[in-house]
PDB file of N, CA and C in Angstrom:
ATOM      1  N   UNK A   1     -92.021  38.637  21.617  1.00  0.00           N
ATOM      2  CA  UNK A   1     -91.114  37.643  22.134  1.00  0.00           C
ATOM      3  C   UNK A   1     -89.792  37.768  21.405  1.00  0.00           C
ATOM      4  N   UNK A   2     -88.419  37.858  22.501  1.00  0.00           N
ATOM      5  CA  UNK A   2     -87.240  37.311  21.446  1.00  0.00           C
ATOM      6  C   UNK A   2     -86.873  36.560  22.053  1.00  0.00           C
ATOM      7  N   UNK A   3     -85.531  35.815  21.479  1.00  0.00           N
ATOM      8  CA  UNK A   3     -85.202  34.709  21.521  1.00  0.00           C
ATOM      9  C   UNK A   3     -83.420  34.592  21.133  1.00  0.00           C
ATOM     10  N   UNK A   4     -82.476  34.727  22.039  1.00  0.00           N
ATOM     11  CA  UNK A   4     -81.472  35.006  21.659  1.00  0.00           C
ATOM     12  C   UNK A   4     -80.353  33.752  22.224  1.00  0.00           C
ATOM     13  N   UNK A   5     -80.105  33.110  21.256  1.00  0.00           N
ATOM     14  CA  UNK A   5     -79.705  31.384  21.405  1.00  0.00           C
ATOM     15  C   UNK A   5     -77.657  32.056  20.785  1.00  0.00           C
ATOM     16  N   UNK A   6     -77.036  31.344  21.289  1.00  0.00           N
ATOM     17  CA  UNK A   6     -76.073  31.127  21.354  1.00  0.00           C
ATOM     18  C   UNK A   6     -75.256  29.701  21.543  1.00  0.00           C
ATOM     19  N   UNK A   7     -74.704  29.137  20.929  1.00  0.00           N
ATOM     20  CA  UNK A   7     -73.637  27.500  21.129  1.00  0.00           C
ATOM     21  C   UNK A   7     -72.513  27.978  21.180  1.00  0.00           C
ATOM     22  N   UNK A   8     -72.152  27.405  22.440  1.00  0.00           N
ATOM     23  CA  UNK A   8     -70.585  27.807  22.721  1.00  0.00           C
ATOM     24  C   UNK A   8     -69.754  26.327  22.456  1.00  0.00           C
ATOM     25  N   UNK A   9     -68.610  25.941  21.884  1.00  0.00           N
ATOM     26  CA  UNK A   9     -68.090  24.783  21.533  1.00  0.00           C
ATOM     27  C   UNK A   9     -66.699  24.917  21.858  1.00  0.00           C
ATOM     28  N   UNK A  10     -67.037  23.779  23.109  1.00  0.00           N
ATOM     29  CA  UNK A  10     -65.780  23.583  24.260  1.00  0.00           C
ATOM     30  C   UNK A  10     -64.645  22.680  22.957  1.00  0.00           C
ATOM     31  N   UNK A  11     -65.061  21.768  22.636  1.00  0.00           N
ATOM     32  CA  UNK A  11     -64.421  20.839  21.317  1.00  0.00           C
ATOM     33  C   UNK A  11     -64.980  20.299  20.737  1.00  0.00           C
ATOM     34  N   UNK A  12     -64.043  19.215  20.195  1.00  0.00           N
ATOM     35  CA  UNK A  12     -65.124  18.711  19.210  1.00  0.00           C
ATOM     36  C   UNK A  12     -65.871  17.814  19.264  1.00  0.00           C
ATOM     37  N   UNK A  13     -66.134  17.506  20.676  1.00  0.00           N
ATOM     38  CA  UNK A  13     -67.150  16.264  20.653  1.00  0.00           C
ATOM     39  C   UNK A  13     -68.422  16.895  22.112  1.00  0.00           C
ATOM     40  N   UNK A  14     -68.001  18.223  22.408  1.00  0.00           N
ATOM     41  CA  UNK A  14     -68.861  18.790  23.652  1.00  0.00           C
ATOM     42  C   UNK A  14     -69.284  20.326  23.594  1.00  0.00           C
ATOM     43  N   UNK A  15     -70.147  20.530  23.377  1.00  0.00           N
ATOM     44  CA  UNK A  15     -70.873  22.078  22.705  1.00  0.00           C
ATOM     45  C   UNK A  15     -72.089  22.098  24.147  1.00  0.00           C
ATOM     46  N   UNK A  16     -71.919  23.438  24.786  1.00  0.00           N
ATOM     47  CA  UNK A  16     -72.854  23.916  25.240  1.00  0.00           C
ATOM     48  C   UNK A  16     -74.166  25.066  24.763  1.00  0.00           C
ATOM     49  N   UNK A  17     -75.108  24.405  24.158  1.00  0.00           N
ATOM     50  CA  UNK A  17     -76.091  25.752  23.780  1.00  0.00           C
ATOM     51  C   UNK A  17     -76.872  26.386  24.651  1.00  0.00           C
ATOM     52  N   UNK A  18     -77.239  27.861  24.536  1.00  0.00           N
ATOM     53  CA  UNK A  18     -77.657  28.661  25.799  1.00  0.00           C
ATOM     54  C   UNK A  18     -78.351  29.449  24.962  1.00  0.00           C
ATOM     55  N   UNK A  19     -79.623  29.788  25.733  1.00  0.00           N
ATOM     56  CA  UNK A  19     -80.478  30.285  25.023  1.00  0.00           C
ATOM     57  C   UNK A  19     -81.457  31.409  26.305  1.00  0.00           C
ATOM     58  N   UNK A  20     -81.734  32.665  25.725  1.00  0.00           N
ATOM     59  CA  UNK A  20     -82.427  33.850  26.731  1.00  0.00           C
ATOM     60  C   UNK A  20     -83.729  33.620  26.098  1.00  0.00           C
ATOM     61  N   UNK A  21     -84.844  33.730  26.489  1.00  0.00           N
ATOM     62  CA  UNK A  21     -86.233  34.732  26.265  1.00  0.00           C
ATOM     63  C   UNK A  21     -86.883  35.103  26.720  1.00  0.00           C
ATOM     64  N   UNK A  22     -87.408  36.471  26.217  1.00  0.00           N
ATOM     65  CA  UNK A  22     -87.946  37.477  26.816  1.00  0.00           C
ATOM     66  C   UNK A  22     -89.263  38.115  26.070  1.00  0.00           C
ATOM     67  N   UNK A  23     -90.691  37.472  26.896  1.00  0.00           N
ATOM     68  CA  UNK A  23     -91.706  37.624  26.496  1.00  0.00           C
ATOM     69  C   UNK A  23     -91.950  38.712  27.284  1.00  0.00           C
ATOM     70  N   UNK A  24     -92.874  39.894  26.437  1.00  0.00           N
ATOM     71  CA  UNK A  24     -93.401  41.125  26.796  1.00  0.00           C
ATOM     72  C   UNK A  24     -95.072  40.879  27.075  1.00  0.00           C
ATOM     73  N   UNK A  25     -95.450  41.348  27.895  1.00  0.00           N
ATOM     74  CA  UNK A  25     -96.528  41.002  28.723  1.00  0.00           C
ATOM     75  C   UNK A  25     -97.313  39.816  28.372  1.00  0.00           C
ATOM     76  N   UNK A  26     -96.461  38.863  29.083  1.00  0.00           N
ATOM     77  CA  UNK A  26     -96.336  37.503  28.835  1.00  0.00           C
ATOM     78  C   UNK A  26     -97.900  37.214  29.403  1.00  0.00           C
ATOM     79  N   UNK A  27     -98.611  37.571  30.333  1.00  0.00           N
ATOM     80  CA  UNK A  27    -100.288  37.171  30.897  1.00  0.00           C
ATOM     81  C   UNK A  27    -100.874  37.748  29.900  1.00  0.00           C
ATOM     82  N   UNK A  28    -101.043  38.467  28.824  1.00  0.00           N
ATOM     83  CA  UNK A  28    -101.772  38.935  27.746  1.00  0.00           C
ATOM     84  C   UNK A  28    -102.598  39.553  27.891  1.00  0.00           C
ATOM     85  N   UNK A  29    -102.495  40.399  29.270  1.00  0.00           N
ATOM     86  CA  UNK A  29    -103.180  41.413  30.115  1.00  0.00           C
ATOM     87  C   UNK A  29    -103.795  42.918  29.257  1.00  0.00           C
ATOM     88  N   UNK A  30    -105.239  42.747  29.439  1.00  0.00           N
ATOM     89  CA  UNK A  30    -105.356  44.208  28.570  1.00  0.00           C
ATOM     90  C   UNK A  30    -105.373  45.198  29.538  1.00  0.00           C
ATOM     91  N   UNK A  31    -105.870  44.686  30.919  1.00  0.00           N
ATOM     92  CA  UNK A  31    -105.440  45.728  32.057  1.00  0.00           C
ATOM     93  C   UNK A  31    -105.690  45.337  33.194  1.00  0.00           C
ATOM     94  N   UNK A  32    -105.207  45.755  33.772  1.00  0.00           N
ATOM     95  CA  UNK A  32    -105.494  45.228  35.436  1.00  0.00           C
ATOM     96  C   UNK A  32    -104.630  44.842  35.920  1.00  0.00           C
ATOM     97  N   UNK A  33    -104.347  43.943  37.190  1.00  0.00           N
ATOM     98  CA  UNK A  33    -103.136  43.667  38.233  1.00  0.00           C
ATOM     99  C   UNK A  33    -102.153  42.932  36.588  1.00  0.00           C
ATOM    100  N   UNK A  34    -100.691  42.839  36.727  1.00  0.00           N
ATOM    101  CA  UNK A  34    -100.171  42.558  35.779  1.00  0.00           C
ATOM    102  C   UNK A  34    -100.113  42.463  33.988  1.00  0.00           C
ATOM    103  N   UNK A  35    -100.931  43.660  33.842  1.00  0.00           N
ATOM    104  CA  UNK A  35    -101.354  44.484  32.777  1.00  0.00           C
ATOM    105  C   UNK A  35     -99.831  44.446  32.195  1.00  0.00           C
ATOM    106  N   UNK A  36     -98.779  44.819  32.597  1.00  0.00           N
ATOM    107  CA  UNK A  36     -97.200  44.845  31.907  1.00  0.00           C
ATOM    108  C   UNK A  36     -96.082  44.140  32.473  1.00  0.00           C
ATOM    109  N   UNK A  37     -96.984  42.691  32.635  1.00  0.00           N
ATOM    110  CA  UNK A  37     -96.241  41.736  33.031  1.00  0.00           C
ATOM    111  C   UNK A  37     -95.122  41.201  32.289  1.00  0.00           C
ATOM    112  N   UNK A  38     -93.572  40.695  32.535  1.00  0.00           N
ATOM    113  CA  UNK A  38     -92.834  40.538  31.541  1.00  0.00           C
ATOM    114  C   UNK A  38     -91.845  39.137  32.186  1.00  0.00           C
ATOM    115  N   UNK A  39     -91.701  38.667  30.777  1.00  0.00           N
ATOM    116  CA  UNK A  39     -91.509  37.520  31.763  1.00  0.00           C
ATOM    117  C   UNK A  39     -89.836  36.539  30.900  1.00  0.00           C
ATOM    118  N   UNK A  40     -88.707  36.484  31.475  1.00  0.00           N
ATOM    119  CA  UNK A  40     -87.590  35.513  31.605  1.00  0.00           C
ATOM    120  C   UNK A  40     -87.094  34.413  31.445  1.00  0.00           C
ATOM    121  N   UNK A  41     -86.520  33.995  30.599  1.00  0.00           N
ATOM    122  CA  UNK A  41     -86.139  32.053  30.914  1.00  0.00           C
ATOM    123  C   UNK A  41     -84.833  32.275  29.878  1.00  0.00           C
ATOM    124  N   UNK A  42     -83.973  31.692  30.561  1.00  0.00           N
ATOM    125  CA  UNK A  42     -82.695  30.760  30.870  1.00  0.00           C
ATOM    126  C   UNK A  42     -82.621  29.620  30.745  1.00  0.00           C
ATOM    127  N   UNK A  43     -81.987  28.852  29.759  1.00  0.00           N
ATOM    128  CA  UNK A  43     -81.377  27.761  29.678  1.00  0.00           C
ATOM    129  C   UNK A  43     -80.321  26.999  28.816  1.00  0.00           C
ATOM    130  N   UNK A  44     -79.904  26.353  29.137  1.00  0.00           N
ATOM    131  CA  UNK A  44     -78.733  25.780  29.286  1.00  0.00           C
ATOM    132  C   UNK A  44     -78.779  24.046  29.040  1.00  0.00           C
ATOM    133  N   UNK A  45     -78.012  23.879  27.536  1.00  0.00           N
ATOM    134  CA  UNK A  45     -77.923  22.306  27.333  1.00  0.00           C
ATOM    135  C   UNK A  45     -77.190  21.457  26.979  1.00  0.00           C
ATOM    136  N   UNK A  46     -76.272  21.135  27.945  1.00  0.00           N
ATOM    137  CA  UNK A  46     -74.957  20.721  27.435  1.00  0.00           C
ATOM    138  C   UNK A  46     -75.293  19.406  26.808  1.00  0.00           C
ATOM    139  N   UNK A  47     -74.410  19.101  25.429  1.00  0.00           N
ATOM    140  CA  UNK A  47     -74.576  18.342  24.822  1.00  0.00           C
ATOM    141  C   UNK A  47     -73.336  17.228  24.592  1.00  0.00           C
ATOM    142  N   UNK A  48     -72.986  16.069  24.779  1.00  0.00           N
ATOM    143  CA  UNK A  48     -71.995  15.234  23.913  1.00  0.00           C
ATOM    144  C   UNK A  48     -71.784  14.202  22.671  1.00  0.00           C
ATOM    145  N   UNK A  49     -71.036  14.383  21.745  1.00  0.00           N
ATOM    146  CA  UNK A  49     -71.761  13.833  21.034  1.00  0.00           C
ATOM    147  C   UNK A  49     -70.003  12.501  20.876  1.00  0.00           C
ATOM    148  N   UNK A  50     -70.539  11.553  20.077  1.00  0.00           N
ATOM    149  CA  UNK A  50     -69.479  10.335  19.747  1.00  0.00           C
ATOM    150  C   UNK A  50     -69.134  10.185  18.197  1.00  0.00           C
TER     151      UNK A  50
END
C-alpha cells in the first residue's frame, strides 16, 4: 500500500488536503479470477478553520 497525501493552502483560514492510494492486489488473491487485482482512491477535504 502507498499513500501519497498532499495540503494545498488557499490562505489562512482555508487548506484543501488531498490524498491518493494505491493498494496492490487489494482482494489478497493467491490465484484465480483477480489474482492481481489493484485497487485506487481519491480524496479530497476541504477544510475551514476560524
Amino acid at each position: 500500500m502507498l499513500e501519497f497525501y498532499y495540503s494545498f493552502k488557499v490562505n489562512d483560514n482555508f487548506t484543501v488536503p488531498m490524498y491518493l492510494d494505491f493498494i496492490s492486489n487489494a482482494g489478497n488473491a493467491v490465484g484465480g479470477v483477480g489474482a492481481n487485482a489493484d485497487a485506487f482512491a481519491f480524496g479530497i477535504r476541504p477544510t475551514l478553520t476560524f
